[in-house]
C-alpha atoms as a PDB file:
ATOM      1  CA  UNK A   1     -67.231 223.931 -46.997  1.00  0.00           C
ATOM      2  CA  UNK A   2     -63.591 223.140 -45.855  1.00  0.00           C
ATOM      3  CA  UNK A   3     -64.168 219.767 -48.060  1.00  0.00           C
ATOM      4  CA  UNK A   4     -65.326 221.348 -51.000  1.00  0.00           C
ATOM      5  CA  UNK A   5     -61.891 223.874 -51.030  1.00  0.00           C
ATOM      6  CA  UNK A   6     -60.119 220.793 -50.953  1.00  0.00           C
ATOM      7  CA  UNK A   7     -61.718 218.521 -53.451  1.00  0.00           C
ATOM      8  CA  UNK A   8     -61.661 221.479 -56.179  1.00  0.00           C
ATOM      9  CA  UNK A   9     -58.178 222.050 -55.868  1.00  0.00           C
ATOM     10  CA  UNK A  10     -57.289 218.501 -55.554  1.00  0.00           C
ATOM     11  CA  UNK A  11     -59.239 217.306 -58.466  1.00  0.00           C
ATOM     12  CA  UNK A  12     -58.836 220.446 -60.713  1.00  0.00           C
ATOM     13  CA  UNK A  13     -55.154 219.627 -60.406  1.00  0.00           C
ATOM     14  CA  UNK A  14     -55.686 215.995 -61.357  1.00  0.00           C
ATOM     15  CA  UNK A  15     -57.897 216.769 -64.118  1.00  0.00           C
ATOM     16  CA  UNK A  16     -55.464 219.055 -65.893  1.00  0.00           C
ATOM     17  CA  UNK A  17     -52.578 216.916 -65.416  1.00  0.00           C
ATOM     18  CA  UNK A  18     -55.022 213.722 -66.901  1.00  0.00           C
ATOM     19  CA  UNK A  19     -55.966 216.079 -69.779  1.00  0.00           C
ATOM     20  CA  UNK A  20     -53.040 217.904 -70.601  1.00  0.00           C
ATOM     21  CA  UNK A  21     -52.889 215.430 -73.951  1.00  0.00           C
ATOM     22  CA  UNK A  22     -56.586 216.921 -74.712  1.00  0.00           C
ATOM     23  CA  UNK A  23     -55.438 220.686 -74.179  1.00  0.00           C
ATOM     24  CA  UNK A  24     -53.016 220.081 -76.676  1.00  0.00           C
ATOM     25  CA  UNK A  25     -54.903 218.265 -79.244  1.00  0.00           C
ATOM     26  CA  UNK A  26     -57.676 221.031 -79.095  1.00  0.00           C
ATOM     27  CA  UNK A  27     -55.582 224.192 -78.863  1.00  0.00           C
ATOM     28  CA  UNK A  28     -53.739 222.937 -82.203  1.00  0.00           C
ATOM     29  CA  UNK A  29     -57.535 222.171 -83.674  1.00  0.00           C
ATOM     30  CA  UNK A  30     -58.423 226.092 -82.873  1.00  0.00           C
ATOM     31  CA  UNK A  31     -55.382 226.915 -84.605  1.00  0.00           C
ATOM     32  CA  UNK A  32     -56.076 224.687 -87.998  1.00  0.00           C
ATOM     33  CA  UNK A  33     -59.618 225.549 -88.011  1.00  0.00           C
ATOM     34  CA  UNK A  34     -59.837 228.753 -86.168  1.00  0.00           C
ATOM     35  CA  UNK A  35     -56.481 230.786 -86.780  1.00  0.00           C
ATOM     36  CA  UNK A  36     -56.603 233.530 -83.798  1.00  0.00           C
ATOM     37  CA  UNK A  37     -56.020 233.109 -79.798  1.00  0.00           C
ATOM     38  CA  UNK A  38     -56.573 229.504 -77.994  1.00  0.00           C
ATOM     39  CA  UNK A  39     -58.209 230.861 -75.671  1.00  0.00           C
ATOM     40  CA  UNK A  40     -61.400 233.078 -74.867  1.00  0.00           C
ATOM     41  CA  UNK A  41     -60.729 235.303 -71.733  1.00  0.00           C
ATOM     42  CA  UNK A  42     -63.836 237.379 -70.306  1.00  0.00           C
ATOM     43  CA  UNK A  43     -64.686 239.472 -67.214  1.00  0.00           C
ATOM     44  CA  UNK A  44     -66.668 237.792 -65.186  1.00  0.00           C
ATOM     45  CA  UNK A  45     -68.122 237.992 -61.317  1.00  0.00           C
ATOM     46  CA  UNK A  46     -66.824 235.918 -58.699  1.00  0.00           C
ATOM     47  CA  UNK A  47     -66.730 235.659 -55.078  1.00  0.00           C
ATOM     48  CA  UNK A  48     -68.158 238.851 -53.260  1.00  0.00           C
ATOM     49  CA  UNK A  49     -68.717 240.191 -56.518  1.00  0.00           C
ATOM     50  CA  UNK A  50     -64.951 240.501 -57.484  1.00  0.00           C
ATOM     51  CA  UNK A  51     -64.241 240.390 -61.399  1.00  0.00           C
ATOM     52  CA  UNK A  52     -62.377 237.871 -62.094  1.00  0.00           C
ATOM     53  CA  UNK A  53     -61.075 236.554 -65.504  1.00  0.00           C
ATOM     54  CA  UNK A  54     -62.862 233.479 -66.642  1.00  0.00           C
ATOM     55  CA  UNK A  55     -61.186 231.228 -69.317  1.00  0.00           C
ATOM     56  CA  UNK A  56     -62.388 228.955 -71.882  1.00  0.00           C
ATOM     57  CA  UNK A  57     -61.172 227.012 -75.404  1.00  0.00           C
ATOM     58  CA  UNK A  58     -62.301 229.884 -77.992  1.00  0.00           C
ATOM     59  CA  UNK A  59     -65.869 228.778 -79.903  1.00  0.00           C
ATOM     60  CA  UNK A  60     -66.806 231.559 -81.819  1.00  0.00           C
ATOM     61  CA  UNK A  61     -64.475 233.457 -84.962  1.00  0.00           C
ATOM     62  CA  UNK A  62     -62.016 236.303 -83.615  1.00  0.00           C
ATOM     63  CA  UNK A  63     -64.131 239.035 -85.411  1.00  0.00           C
ATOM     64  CA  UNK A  64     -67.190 238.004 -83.251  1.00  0.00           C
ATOM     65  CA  UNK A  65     -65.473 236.925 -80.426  1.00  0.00           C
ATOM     66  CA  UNK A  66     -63.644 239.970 -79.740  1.00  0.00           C
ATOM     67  CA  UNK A  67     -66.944 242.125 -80.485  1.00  0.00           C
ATOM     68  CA  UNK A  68     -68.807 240.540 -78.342  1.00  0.00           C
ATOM     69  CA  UNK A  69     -65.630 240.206 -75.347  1.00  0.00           C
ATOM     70  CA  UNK A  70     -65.610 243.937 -75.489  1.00  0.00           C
ATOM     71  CA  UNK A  71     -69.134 244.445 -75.523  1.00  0.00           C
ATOM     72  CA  UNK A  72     -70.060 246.790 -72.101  1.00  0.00           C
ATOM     73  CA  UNK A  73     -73.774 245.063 -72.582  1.00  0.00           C
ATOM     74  CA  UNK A  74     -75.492 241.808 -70.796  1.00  0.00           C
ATOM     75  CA  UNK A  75     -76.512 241.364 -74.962  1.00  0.00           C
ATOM     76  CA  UNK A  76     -73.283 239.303 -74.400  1.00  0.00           C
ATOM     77  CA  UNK A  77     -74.981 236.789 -72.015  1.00  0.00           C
ATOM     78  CA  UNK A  78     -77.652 235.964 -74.057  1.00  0.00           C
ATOM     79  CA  UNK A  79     -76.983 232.612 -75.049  1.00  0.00           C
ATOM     80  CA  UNK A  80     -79.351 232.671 -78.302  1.00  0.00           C
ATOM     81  CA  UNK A  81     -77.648 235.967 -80.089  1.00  0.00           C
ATOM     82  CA  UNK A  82     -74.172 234.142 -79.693  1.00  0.00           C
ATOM     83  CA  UNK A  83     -75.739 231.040 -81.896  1.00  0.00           C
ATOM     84  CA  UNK A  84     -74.495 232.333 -84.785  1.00  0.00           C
ATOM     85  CA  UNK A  85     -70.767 233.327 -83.815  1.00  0.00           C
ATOM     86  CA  UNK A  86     -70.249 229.302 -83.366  1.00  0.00           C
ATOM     87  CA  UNK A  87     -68.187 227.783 -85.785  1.00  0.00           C
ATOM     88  CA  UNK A  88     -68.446 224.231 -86.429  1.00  0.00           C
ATOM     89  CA  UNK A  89     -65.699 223.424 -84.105  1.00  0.00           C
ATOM     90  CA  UNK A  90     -66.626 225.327 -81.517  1.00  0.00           C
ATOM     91  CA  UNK A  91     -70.132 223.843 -82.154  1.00  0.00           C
ATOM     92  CA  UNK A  92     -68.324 220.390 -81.320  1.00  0.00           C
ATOM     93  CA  UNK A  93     -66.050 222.031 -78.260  1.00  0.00           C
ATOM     94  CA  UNK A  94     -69.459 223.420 -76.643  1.00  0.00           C
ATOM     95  CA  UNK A  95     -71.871 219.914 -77.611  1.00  0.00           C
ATOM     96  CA  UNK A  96     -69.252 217.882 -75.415  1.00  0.00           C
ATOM     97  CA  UNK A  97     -68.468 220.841 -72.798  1.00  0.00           C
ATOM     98  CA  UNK A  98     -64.669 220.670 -74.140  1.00  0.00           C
ATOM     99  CA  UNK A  99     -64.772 224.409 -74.491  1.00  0.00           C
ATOM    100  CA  UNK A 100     -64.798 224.653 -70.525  1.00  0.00           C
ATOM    101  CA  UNK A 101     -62.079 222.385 -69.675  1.00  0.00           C
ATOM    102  CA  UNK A 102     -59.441 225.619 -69.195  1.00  0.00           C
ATOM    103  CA  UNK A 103     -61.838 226.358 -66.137  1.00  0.00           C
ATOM    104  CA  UNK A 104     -59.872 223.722 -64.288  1.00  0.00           C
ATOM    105  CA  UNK A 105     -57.020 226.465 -63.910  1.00  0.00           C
ATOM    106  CA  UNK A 106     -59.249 229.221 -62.885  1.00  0.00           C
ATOM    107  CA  UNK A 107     -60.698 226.189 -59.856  1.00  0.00           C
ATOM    108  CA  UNK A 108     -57.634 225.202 -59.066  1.00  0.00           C
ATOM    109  CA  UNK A 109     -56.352 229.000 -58.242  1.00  0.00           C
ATOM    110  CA  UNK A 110     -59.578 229.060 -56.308  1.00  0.00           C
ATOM    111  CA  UNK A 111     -61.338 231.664 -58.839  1.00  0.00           C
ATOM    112  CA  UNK A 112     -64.027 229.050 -59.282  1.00  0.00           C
ATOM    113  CA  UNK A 113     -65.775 225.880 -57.610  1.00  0.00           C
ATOM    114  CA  UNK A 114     -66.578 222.820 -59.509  1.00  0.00           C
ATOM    115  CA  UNK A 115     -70.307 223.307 -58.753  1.00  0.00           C
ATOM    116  CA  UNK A 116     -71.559 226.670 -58.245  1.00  0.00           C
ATOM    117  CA  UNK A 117     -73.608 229.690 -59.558  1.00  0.00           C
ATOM    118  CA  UNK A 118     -72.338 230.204 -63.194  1.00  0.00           C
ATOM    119  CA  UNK A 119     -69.955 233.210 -63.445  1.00  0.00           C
ATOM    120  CA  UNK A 120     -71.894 236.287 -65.045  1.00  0.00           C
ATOM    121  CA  UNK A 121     -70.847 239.199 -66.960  1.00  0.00           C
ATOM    122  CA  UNK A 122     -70.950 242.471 -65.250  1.00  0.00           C
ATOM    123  CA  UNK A 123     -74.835 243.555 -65.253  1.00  0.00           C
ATOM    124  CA  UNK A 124     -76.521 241.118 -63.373  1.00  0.00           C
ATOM    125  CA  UNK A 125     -74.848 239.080 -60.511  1.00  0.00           C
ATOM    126  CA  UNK A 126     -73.330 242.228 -58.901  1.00  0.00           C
ATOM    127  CA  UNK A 127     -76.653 244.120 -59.348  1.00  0.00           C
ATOM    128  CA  UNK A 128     -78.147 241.459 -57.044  1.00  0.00           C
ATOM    129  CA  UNK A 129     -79.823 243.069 -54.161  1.00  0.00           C
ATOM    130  CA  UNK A 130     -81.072 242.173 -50.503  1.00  0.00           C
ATOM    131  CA  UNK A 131     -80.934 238.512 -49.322  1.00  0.00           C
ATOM    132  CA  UNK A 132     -80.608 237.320 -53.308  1.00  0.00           C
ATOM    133  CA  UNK A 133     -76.906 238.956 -52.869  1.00  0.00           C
ATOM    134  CA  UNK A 134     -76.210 235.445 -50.879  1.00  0.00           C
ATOM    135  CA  UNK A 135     -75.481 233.697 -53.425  1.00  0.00           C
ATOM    136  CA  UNK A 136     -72.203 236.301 -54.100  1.00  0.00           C
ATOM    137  CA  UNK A 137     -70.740 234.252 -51.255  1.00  0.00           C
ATOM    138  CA  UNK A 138     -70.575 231.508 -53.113  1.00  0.00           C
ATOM    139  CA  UNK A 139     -67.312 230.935 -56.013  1.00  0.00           C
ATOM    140  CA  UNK A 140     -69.259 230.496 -59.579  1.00  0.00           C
ATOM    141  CA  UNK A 141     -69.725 226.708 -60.586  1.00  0.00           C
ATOM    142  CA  UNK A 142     -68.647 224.773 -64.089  1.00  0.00           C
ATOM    143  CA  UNK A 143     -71.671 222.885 -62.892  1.00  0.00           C
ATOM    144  CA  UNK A 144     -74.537 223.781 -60.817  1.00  0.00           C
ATOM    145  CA  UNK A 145     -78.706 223.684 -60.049  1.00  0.00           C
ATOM    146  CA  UNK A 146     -79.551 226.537 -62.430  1.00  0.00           C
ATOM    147  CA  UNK A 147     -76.641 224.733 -65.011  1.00  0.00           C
ATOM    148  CA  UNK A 148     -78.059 221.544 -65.378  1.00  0.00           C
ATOM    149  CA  UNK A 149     -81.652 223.066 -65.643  1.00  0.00           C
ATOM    150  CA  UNK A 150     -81.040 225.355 -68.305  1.00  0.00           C
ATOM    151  CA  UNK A 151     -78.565 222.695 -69.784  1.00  0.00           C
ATOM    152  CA  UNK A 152     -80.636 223.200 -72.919  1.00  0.00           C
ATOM    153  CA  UNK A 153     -80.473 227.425 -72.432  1.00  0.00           C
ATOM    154  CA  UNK A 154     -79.848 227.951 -76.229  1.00  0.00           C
ATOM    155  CA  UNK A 155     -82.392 226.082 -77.681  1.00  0.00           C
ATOM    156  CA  UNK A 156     -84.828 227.203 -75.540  1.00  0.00           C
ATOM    157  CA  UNK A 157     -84.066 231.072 -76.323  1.00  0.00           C
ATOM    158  CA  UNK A 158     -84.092 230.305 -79.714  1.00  0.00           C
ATOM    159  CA  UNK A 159     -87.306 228.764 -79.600  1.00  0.00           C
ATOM    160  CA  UNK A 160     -88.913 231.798 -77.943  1.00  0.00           C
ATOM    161  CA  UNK A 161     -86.597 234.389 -80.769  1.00  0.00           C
ATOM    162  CA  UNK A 162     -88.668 231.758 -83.165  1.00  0.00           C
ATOM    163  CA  UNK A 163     -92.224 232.594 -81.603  1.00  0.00           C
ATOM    164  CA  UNK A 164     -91.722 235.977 -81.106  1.00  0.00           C
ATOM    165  CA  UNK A 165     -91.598 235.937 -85.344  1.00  0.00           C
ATOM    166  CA  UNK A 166     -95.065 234.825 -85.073  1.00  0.00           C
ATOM    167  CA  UNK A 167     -96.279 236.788 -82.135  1.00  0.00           C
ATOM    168  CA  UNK A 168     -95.423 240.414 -81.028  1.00  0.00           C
ATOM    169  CA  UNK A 169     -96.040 240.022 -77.386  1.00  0.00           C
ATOM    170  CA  UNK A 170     -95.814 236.040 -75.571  1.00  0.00           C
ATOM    171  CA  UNK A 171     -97.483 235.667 -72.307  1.00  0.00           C
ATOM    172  CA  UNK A 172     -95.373 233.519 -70.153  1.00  0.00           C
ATOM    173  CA  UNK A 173     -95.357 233.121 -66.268  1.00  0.00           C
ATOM    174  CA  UNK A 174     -98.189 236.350 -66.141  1.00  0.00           C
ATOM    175  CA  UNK A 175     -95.127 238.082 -67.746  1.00  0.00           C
ATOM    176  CA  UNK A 176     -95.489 239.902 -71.108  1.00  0.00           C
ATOM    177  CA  UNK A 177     -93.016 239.274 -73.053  1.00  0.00           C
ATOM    178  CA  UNK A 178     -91.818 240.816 -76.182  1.00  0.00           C
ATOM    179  CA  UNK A 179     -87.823 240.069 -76.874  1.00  0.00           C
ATOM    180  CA  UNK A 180     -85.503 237.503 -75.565  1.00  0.00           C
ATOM    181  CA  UNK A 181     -83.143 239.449 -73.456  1.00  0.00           C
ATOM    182  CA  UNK A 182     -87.028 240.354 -71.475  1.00  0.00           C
ATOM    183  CA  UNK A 183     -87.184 236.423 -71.421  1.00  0.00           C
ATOM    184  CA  UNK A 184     -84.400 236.528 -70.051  1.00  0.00           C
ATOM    185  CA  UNK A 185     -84.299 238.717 -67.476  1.00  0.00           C
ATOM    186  CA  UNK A 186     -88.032 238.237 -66.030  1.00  0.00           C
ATOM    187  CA  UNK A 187     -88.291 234.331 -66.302  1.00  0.00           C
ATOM    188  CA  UNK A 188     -84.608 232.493 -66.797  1.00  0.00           C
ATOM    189  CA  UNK A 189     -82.455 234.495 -64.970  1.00  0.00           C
ATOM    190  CA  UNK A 190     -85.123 235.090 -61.402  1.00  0.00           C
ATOM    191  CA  UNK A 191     -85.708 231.359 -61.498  1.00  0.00           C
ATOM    192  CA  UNK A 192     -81.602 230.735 -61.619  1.00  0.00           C
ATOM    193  CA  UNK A 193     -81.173 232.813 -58.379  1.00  0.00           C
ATOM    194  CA  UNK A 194     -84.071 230.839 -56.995  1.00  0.00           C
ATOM    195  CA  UNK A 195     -81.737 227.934 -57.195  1.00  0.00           C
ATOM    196  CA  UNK A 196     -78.549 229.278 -56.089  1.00  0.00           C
ATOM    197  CA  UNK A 197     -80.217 230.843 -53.496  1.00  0.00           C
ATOM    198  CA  UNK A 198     -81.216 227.612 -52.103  1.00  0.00           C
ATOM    199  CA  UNK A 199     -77.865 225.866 -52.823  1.00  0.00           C
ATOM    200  CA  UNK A 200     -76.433 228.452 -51.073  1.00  0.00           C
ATOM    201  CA  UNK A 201     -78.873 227.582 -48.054  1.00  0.00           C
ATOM    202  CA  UNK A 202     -79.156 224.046 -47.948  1.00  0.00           C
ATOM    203  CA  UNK A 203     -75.193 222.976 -49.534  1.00  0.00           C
ATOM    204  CA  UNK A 204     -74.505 219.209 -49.372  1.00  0.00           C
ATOM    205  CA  UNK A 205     -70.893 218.102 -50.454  1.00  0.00           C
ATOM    206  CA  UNK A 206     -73.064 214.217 -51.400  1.00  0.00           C
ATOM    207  CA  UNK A 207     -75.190 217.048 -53.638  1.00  0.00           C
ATOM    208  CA  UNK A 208     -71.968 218.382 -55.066  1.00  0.00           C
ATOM    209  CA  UNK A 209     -71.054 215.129 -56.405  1.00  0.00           C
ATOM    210  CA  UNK A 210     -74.021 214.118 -57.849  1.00  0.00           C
ATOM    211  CA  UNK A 211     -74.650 217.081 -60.042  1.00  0.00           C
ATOM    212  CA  UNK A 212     -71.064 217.007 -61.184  1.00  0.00           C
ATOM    213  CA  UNK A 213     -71.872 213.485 -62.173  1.00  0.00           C
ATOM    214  CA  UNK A 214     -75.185 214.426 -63.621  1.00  0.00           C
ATOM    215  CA  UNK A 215     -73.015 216.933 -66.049  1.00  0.00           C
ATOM    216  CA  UNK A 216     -70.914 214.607 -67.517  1.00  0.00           C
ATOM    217  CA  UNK A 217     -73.525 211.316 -68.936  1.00  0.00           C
ATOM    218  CA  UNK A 218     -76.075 214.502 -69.298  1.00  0.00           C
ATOM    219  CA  UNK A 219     -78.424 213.163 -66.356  1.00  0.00           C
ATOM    220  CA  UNK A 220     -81.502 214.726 -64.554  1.00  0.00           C
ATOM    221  CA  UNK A 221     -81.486 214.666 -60.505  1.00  0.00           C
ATOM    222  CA  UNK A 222     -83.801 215.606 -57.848  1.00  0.00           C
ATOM    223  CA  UNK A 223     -83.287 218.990 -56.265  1.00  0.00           C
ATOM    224  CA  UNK A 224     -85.368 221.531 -54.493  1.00  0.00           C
ATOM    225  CA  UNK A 225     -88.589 219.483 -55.500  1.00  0.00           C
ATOM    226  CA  UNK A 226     -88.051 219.297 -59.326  1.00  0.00           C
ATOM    227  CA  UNK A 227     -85.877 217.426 -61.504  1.00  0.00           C
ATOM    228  CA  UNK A 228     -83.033 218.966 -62.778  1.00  0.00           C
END
């Protein structure tokens, strides 16, 4: 993956010296619209399992934010109960992926790849165990398989928060399921390993590129026998 180190540092460093006139125009945004910190700064695993501290354009109020920052639970990583912490900028920042352009700096200093496992909050990556703990070996990904298939993450757990209104218990998968976070944790988050899991098996730099691509004009690909 000696091409891969080099093409994240290499274009990371490009990228943040092309955008440093966006940086600028959105960290003086967040401090019109959203007076508090620029940036939101979170524990999350890396490499090996090491915490690392992931960085992104703040998209939910300080209040909230904060709350939910020092929150010891994986609540926090439930994409649905953070819906309503958005504030109309950060709706914007997030709709357009603007809110992860900071993640540059934490690729360049080799925290994070371009593509890659997304970086989790303590609770779940580092609980990983037997050959699923492969996929710790890899740096976590702006991009990646289980990222561009759950692309549409919070809409879909809101959808399910929305039928579980109307039903108490939701068979899905020969799972019963009765709350998101059990959605969560016995259908989206086994099938996301799944994916890394065979990333990390069967890596292809030609791959790389075309889900990074895919991310930007919002695209589906092939991979592992379903589209993406």
């Amino acid at each position: 993956m000696i091409l891969k180190y080099i093409f994240d540092r290499l274009v990371s460093l490009i990228g943040m010296i092309c955008l440093c006139w966006l940086y600028l125009l959105v960290a003086i945004l967040i401090k019109v619209k959203m007076p508090g910190p620029v940036l939101f700064v979170q524990q999350r695993v890396g490499r090996n399992g090491k915490i690392f501290r992931c960085h992104k354009f703040r998209s939910m109020s300080v209040s909230k934010t904060s709350a939910t920052a020092s929150k010891n639970s994986t609540q926090s990583s439930i994409a649905s109960e953070e819906q309503s912490r958005i504030t109309p900028l950060g709706e914007k920042l997030r709709r357009y992926k603007i809110d992860e352009l900071p993640e540059l700096w934490d690729v360049f200093i080799g925290k994070m790849s371009f593509v890659g496992p997304r970086p989790d909050v303590p609770g779940y990556a580092d609980q990983l165990t037997g050959t699923d703990r492969d996929v710790l070996q890899l740096r976590p990904g702006i991009t990646g398989p289980a990222s561009l298939k759950y692309r549409n993450e919070e809409e879909l757990l809101a959808n399910i928060a929305e039928r579980l209104k109307q039903e108490e218990v939701l068979c899905i998968n020969g799972f019963e399921i009765r709350s998101v976070q059990e959605y969560n944790d016995r259908i989206i988050y086994p099938d996301k390993i799944r994916l890394n899991y065979y990333y990390f098996h069967h890596y292809s730099f030609i791959q790389d590129i075309q889900m990074i691509v895919a991310t930007v004009f919002g695209k589906q690909i092939e991979y592992a026998g379903e589209k993406i």
